[in-house]
PDB file of N, CA and C in Angstrom:
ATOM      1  N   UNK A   1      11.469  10.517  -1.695  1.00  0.00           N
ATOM      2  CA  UNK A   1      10.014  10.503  -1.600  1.00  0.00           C
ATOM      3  C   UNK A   1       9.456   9.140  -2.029  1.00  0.00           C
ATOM      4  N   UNK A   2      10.303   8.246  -2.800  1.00  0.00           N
ATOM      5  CA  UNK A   2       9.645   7.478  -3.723  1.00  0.00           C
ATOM      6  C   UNK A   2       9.249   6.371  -2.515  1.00  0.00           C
ATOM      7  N   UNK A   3      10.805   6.424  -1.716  1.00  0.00           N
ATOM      8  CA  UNK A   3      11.159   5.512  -0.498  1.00  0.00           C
ATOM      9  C   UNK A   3       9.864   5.389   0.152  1.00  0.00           C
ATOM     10  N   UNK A   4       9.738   6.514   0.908  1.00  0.00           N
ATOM     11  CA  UNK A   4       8.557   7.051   1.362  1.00  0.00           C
ATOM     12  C   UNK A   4       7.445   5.822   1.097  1.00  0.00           C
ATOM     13  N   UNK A   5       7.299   6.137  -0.109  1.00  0.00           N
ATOM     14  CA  UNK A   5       5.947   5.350  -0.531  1.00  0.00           C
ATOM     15  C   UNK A   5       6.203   3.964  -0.644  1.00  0.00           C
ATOM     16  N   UNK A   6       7.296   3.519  -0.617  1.00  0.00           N
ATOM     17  CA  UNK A   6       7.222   2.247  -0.783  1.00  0.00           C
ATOM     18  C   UNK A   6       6.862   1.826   0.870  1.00  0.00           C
ATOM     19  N   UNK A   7       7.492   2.500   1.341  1.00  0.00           N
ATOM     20  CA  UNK A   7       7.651   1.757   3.072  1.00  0.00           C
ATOM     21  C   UNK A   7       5.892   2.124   3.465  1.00  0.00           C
ATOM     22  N   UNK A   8       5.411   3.358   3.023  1.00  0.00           N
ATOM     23  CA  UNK A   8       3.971   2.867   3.211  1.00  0.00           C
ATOM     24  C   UNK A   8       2.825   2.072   2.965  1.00  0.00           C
ATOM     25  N   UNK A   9       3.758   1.763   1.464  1.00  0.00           N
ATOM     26  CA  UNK A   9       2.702   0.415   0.339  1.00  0.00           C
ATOM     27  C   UNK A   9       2.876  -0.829   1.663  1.00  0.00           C
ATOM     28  N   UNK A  10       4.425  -1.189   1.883  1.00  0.00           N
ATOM     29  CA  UNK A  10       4.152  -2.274   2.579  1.00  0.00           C
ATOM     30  C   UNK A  10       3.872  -2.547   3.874  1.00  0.00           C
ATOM     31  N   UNK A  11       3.509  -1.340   4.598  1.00  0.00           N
ATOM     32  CA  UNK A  11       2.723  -1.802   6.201  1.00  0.00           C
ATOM     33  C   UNK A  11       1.423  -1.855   5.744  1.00  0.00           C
ATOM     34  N   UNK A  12       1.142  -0.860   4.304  1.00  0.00           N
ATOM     35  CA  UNK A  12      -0.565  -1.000   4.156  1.00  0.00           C
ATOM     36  C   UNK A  12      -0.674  -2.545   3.723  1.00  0.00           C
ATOM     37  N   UNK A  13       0.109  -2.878   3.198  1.00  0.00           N
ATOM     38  CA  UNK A  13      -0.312  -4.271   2.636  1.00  0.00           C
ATOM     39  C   UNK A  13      -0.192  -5.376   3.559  1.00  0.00           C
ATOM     40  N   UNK A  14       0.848  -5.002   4.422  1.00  0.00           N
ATOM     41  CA  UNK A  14       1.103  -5.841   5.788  1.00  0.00           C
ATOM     42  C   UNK A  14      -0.111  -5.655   6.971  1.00  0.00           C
ATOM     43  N   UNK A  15      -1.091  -4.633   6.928  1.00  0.00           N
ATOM     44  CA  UNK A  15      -2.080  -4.401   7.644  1.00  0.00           C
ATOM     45  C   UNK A  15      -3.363  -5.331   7.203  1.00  0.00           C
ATOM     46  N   UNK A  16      -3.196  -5.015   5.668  1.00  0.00           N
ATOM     47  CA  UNK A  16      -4.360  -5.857   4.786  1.00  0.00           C
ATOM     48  C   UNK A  16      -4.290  -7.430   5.412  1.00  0.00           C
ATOM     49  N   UNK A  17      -3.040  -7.894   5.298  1.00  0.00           N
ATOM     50  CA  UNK A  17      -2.868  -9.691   5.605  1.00  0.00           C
ATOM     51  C   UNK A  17      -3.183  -9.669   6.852  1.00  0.00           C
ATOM     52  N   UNK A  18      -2.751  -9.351   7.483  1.00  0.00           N
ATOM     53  CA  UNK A  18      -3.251  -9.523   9.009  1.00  0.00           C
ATOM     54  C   UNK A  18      -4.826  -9.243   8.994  1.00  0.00           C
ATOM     55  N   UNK A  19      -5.492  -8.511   8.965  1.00  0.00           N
ATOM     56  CA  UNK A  19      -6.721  -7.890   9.065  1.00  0.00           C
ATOM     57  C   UNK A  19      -7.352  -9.136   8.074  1.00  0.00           C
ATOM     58  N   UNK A  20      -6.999  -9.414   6.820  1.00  0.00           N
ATOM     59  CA  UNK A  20      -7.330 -10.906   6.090  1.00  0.00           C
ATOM     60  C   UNK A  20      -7.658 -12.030   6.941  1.00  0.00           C
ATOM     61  N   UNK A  21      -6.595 -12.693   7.532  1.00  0.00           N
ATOM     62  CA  UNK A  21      -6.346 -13.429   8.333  1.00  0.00           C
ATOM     63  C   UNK A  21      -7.234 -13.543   9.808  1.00  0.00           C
ATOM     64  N   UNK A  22      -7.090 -12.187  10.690  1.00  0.00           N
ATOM     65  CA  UNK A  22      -7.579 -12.311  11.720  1.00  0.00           C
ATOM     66  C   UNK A  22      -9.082 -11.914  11.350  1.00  0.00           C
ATOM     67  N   UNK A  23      -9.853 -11.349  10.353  1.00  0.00           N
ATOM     68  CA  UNK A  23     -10.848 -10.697  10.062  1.00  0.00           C
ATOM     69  C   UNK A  23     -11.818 -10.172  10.756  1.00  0.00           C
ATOM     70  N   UNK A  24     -10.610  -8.830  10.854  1.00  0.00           N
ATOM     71  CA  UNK A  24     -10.821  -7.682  11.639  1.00  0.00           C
ATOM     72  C   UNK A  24     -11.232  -6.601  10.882  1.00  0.00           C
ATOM     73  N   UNK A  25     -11.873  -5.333  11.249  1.00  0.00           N
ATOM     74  CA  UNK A  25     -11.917  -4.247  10.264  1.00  0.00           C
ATOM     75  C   UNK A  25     -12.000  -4.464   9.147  1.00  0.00           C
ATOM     76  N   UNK A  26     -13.101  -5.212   8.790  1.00  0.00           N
ATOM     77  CA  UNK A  26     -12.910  -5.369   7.341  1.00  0.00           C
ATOM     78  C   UNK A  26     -13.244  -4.685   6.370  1.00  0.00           C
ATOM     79  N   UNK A  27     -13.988  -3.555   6.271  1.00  0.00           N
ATOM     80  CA  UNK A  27     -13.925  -2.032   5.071  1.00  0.00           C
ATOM     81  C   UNK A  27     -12.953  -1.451   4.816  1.00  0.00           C
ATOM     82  N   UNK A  28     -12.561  -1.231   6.524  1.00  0.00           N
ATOM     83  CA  UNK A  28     -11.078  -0.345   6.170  1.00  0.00           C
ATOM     84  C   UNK A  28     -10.025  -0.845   5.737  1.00  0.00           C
ATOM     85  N   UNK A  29      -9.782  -2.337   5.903  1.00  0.00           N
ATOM     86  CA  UNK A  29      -8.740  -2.999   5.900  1.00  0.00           C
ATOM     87  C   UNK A  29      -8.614  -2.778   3.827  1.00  0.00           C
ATOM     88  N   UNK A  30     -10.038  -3.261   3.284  1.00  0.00           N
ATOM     89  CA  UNK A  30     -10.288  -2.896   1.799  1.00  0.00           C
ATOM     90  C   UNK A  30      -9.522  -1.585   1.103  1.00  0.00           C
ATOM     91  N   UNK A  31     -10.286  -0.665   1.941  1.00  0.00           N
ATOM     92  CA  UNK A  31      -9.559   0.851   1.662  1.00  0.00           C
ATOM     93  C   UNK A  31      -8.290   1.124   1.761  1.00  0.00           C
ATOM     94  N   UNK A  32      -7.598   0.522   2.693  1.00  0.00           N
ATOM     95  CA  UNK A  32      -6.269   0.886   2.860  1.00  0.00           C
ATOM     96  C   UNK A  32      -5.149  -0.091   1.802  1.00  0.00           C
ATOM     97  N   UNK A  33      -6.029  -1.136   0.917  1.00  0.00           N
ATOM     98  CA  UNK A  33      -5.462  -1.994   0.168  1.00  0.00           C
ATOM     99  C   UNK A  33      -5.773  -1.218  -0.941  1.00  0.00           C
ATOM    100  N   UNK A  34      -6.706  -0.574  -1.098  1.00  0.00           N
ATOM    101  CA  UNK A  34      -7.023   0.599  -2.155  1.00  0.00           C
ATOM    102  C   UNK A  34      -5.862   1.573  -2.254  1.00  0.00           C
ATOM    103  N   UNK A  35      -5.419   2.392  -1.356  1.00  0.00           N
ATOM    104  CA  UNK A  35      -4.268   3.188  -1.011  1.00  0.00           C
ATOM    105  C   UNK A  35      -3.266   2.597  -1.647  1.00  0.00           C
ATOM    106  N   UNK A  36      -3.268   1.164  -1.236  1.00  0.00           N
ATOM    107  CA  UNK A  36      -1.776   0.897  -1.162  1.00  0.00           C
ATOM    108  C   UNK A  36      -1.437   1.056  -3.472  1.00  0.00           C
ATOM    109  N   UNK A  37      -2.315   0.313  -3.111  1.00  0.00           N
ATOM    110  CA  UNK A  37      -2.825   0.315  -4.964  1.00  0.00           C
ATOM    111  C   UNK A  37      -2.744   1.244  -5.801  1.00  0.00           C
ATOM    112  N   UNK A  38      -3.102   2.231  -5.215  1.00  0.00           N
ATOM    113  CA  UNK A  38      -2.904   3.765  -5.924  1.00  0.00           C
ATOM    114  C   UNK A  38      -1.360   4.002  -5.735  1.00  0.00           C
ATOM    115  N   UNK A  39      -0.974   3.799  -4.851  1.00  0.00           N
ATOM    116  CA  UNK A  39       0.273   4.345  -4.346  1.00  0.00           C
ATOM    117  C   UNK A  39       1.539   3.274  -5.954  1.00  0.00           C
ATOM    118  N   UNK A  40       1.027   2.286  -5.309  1.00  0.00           N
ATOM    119  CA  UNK A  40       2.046   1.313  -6.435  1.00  0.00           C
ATOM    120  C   UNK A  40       1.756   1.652  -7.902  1.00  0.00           C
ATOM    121  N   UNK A  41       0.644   1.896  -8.095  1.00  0.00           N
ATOM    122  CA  UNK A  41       0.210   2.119  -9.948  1.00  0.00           C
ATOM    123  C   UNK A  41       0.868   4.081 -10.102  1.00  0.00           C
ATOM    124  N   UNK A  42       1.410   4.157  -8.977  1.00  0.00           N
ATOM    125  CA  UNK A  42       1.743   5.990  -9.036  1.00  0.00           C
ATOM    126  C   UNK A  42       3.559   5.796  -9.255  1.00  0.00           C
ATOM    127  N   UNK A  43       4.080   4.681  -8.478  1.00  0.00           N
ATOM    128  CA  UNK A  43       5.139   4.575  -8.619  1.00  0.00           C
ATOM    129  C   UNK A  43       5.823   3.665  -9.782  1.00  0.00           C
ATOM    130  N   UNK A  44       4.988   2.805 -10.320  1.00  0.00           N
ATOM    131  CA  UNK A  44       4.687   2.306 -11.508  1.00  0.00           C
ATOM    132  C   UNK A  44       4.658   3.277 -13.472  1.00  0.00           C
ATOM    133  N   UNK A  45       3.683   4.431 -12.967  1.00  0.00           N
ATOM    134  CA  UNK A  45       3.834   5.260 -13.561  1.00  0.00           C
ATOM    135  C   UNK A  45       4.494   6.461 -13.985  1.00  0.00           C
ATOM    136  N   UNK A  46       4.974   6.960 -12.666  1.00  0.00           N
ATOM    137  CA  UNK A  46       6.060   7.767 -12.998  1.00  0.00           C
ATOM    138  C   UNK A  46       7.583   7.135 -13.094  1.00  0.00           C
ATOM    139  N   UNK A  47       7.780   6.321 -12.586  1.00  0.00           N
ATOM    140  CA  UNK A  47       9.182   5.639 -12.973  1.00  0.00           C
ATOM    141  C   UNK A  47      10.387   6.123 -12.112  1.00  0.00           C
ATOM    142  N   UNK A  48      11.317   5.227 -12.518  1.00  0.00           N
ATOM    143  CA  UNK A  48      12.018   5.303 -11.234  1.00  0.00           C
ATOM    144  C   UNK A  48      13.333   6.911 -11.832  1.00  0.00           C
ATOM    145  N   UNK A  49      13.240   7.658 -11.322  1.00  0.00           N
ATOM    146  CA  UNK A  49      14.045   9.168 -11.379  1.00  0.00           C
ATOM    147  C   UNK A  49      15.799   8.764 -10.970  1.00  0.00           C
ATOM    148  N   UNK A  50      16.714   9.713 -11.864  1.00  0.00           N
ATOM    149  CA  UNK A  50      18.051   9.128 -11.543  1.00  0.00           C
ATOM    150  C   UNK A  50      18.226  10.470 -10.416  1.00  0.00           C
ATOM    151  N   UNK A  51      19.451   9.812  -9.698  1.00  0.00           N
ATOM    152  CA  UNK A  51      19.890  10.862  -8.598  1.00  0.00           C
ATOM    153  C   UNK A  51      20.429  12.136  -9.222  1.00  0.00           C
TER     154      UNK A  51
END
């Protein structure tokens, strides 16, 4: 699951730079850097679980 979230932190964050760059969508592009943020301070906080 943790995987999961990582591979979503980084297209959200890979969406953010682009959308930065080309400055496109720029609310959502905010929000979804919000997401990504929550997502990392969640995986940050609970810590990494042994197999």
């Amino acid at each position: 699951m943790a995987r999961i979230l990582w591979i979503v932190l980084v297209v959200i964050v890979a969406l953010w730079v682009i959308g930065l760059i080309a400055d496109i969508a720029g609310g959502f592009i905010h929000i979804l850097l919000l997401v990504a943020l929550a997502i990392l301070i969640y995986n940050l906080v609970t810590g990494r679980k042994g197999v």
